[in-house]
PDB file of N, CA and C in Angstrom:
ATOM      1  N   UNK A   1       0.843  -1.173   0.000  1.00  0.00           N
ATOM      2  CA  UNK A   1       0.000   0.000   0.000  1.00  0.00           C
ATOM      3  C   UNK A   1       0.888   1.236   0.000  1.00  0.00           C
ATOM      4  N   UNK A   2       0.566   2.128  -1.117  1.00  0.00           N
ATOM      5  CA  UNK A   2       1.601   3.472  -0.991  1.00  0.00           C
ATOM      6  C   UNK A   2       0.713   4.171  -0.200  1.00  0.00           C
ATOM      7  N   UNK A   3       1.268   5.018   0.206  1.00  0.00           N
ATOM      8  CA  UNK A   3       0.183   6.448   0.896  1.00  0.00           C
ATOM      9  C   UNK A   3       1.051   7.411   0.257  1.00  0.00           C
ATOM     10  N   UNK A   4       2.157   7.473  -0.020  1.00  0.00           N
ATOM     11  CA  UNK A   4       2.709   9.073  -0.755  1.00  0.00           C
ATOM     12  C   UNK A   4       3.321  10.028   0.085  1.00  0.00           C
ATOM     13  N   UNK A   5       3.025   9.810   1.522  1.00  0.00           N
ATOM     14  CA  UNK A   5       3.424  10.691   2.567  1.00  0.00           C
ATOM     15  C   UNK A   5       4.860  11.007   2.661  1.00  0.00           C
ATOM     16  N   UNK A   6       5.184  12.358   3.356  1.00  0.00           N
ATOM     17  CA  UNK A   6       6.528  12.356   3.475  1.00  0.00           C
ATOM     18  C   UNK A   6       6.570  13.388   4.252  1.00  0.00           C
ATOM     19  N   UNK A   7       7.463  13.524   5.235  1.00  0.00           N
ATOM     20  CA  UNK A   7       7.542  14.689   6.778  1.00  0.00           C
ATOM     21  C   UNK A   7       8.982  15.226   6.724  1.00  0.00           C
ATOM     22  N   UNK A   8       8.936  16.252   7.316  1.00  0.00           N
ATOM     23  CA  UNK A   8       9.704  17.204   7.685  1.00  0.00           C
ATOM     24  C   UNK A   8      10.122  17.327   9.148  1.00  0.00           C
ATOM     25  N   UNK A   9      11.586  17.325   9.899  1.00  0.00           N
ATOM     26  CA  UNK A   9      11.284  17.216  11.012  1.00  0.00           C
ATOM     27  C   UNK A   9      12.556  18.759  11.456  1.00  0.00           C
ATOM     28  N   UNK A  10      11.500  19.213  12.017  1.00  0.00           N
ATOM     29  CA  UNK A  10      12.117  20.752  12.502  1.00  0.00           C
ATOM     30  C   UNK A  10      12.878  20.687  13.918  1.00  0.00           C
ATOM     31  N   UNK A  11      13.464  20.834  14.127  1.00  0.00           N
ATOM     32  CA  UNK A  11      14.171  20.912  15.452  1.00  0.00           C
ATOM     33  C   UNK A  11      14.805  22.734  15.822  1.00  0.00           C
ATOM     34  N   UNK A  12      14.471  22.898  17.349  1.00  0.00           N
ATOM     35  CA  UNK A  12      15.021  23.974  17.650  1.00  0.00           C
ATOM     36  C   UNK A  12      16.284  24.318  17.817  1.00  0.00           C
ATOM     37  N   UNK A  13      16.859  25.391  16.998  1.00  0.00           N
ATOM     38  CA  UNK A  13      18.468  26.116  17.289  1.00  0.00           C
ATOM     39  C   UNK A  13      18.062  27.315  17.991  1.00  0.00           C
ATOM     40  N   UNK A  14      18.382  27.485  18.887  1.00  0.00           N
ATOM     41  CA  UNK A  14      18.677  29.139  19.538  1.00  0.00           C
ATOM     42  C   UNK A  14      17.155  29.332  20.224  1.00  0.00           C
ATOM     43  N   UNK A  15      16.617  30.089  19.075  1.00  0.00           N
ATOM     44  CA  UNK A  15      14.814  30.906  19.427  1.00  0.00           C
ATOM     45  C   UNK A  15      14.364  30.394  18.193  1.00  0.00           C
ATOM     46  N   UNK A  16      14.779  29.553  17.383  1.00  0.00           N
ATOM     47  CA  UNK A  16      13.420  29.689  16.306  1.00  0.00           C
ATOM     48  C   UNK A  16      13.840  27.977  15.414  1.00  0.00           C
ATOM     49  N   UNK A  17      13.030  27.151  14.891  1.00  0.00           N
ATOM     50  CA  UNK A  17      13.330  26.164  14.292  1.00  0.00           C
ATOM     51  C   UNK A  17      13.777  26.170  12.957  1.00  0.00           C
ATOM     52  N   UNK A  18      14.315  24.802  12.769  1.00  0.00           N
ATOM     53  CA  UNK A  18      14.586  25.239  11.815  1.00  0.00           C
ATOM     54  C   UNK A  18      15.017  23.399  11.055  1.00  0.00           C
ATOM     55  N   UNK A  19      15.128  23.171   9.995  1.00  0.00           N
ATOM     56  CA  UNK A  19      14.729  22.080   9.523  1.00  0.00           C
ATOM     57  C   UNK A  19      16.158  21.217   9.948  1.00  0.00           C
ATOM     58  N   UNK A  20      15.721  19.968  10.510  1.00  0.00           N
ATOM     59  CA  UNK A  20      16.678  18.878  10.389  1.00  0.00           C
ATOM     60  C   UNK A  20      16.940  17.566   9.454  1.00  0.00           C
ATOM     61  N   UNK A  21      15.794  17.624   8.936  1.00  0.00           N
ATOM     62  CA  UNK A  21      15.689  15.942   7.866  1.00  0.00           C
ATOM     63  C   UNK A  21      14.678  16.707   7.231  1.00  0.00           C
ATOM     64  N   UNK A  22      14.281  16.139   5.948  1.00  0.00           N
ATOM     65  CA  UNK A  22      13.852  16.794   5.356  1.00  0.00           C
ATOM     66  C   UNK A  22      12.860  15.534   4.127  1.00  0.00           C
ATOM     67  N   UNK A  23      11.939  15.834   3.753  1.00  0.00           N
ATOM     68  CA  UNK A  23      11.725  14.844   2.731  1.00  0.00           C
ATOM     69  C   UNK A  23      11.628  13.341   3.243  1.00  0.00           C
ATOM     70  N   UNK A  24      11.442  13.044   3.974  1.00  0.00           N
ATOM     71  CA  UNK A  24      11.293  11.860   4.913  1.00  0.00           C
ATOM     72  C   UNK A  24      10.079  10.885   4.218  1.00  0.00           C
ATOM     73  N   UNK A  25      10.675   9.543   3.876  1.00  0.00           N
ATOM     74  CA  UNK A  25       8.815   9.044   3.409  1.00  0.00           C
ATOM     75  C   UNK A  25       8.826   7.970   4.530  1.00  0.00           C
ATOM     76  N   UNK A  26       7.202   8.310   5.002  1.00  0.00           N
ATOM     77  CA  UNK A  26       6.919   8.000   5.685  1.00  0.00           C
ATOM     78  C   UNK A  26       6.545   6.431   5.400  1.00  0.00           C
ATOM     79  N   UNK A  27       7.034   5.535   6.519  1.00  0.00           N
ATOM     80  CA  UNK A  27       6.400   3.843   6.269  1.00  0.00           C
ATOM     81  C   UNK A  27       5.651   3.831   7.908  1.00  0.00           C
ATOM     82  N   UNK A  28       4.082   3.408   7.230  1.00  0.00           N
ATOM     83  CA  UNK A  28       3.198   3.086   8.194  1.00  0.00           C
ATOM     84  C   UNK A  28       3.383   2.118   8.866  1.00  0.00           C
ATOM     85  N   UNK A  29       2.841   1.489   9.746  1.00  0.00           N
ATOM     86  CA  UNK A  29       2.154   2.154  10.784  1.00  0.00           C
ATOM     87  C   UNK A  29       3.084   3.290  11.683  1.00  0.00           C
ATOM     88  N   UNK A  30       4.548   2.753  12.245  1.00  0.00           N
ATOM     89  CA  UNK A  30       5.328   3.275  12.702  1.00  0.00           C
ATOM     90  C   UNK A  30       6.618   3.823  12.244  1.00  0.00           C
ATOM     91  N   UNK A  31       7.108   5.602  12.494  1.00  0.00           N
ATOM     92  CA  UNK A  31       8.114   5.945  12.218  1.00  0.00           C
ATOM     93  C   UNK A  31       9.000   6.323  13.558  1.00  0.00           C
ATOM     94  N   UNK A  32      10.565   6.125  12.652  1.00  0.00           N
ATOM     95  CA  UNK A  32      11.541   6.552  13.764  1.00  0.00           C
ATOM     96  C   UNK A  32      12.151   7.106  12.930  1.00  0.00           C
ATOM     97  N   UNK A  33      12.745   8.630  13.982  1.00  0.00           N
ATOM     98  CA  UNK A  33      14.292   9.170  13.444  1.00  0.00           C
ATOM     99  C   UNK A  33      15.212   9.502  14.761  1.00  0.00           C
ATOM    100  N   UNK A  34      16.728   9.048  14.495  1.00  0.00           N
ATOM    101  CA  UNK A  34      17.376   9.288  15.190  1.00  0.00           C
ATOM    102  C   UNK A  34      17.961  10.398  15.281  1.00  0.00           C
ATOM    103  N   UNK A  35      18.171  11.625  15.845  1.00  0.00           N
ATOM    104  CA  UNK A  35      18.875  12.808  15.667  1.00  0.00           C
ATOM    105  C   UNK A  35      20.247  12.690  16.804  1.00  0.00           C
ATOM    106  N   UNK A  36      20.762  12.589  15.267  1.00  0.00           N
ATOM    107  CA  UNK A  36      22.502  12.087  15.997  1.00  0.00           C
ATOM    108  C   UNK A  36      23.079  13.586  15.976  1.00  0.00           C
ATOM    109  N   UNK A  37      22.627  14.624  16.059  1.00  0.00           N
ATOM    110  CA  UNK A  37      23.190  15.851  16.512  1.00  0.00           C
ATOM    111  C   UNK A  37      22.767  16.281  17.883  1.00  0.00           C
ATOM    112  N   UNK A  38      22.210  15.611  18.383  1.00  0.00           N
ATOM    113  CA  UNK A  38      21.893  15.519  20.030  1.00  0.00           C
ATOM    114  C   UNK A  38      22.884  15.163  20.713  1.00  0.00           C
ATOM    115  N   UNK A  39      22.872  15.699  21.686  1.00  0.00           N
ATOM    116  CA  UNK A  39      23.672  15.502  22.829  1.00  0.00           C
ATOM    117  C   UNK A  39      22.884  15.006  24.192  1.00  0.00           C
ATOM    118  N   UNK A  40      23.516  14.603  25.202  1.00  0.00           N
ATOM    119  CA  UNK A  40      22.579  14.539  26.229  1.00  0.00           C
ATOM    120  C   UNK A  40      22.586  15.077  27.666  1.00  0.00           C
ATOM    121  N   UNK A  41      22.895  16.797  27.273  1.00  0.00           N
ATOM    122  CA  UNK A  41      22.987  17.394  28.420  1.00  0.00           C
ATOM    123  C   UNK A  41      21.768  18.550  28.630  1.00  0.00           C
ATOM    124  N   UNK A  42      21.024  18.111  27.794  1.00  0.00           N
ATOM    125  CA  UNK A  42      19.840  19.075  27.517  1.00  0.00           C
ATOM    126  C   UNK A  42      18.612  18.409  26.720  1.00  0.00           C
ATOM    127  N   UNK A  43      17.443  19.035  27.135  1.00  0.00           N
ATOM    128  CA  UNK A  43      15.951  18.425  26.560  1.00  0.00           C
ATOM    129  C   UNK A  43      16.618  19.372  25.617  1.00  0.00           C
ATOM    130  N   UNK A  44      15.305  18.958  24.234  1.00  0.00           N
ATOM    131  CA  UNK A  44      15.189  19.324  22.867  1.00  0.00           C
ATOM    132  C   UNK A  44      13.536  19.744  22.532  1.00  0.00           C
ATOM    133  N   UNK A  45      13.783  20.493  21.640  1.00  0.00           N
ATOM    134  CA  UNK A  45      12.131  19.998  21.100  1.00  0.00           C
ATOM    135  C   UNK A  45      11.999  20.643  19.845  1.00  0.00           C
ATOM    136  N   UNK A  46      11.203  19.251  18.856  1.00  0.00           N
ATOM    137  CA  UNK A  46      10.958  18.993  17.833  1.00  0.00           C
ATOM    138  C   UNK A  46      10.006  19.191  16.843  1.00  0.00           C
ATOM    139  N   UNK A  47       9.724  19.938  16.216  1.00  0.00           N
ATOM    140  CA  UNK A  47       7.917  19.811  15.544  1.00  0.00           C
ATOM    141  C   UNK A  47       8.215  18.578  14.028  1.00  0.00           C
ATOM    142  N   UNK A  48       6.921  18.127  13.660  1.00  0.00           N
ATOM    143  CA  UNK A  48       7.081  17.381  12.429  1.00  0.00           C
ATOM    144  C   UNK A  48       5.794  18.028  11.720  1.00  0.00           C
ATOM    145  N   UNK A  49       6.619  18.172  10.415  1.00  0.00           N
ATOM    146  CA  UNK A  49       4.990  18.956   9.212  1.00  0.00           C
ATOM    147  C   UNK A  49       5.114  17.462   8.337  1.00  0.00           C
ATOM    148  N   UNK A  50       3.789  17.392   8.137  1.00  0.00           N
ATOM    149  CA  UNK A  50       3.356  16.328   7.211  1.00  0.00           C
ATOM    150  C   UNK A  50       3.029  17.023   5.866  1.00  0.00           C
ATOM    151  N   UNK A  51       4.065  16.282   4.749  1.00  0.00           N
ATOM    152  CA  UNK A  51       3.964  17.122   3.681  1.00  0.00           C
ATOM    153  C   UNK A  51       3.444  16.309   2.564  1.00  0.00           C
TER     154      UNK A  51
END
């Protein structure tokens, strides 16, 4: 089954987001991304646009 989907995943720098992966196709039911520019001395936070 295609669905066509594909996401965008924004992550915050500084004050304002800004894109980390890009073009992502999505495989149902479940997705993962690893953001290996993390560190782990600090929370993060992420938005995802469904494109």
């Amino acid at each position: 089954m295609c669905h066509n989907i594909t996401f965008t995943i924004h992550k915050i720098f500084e004050t304002a987001f800004a894109p980390l992966a890009i073009d992502i196709d999505a495989a149902p039911p479940e997705n993962t991304y690893t953001d290996l520019t993390a560190g782990a001395e600090s929370a993060r936070f992420y938005q995802i646009e469904l494109e």
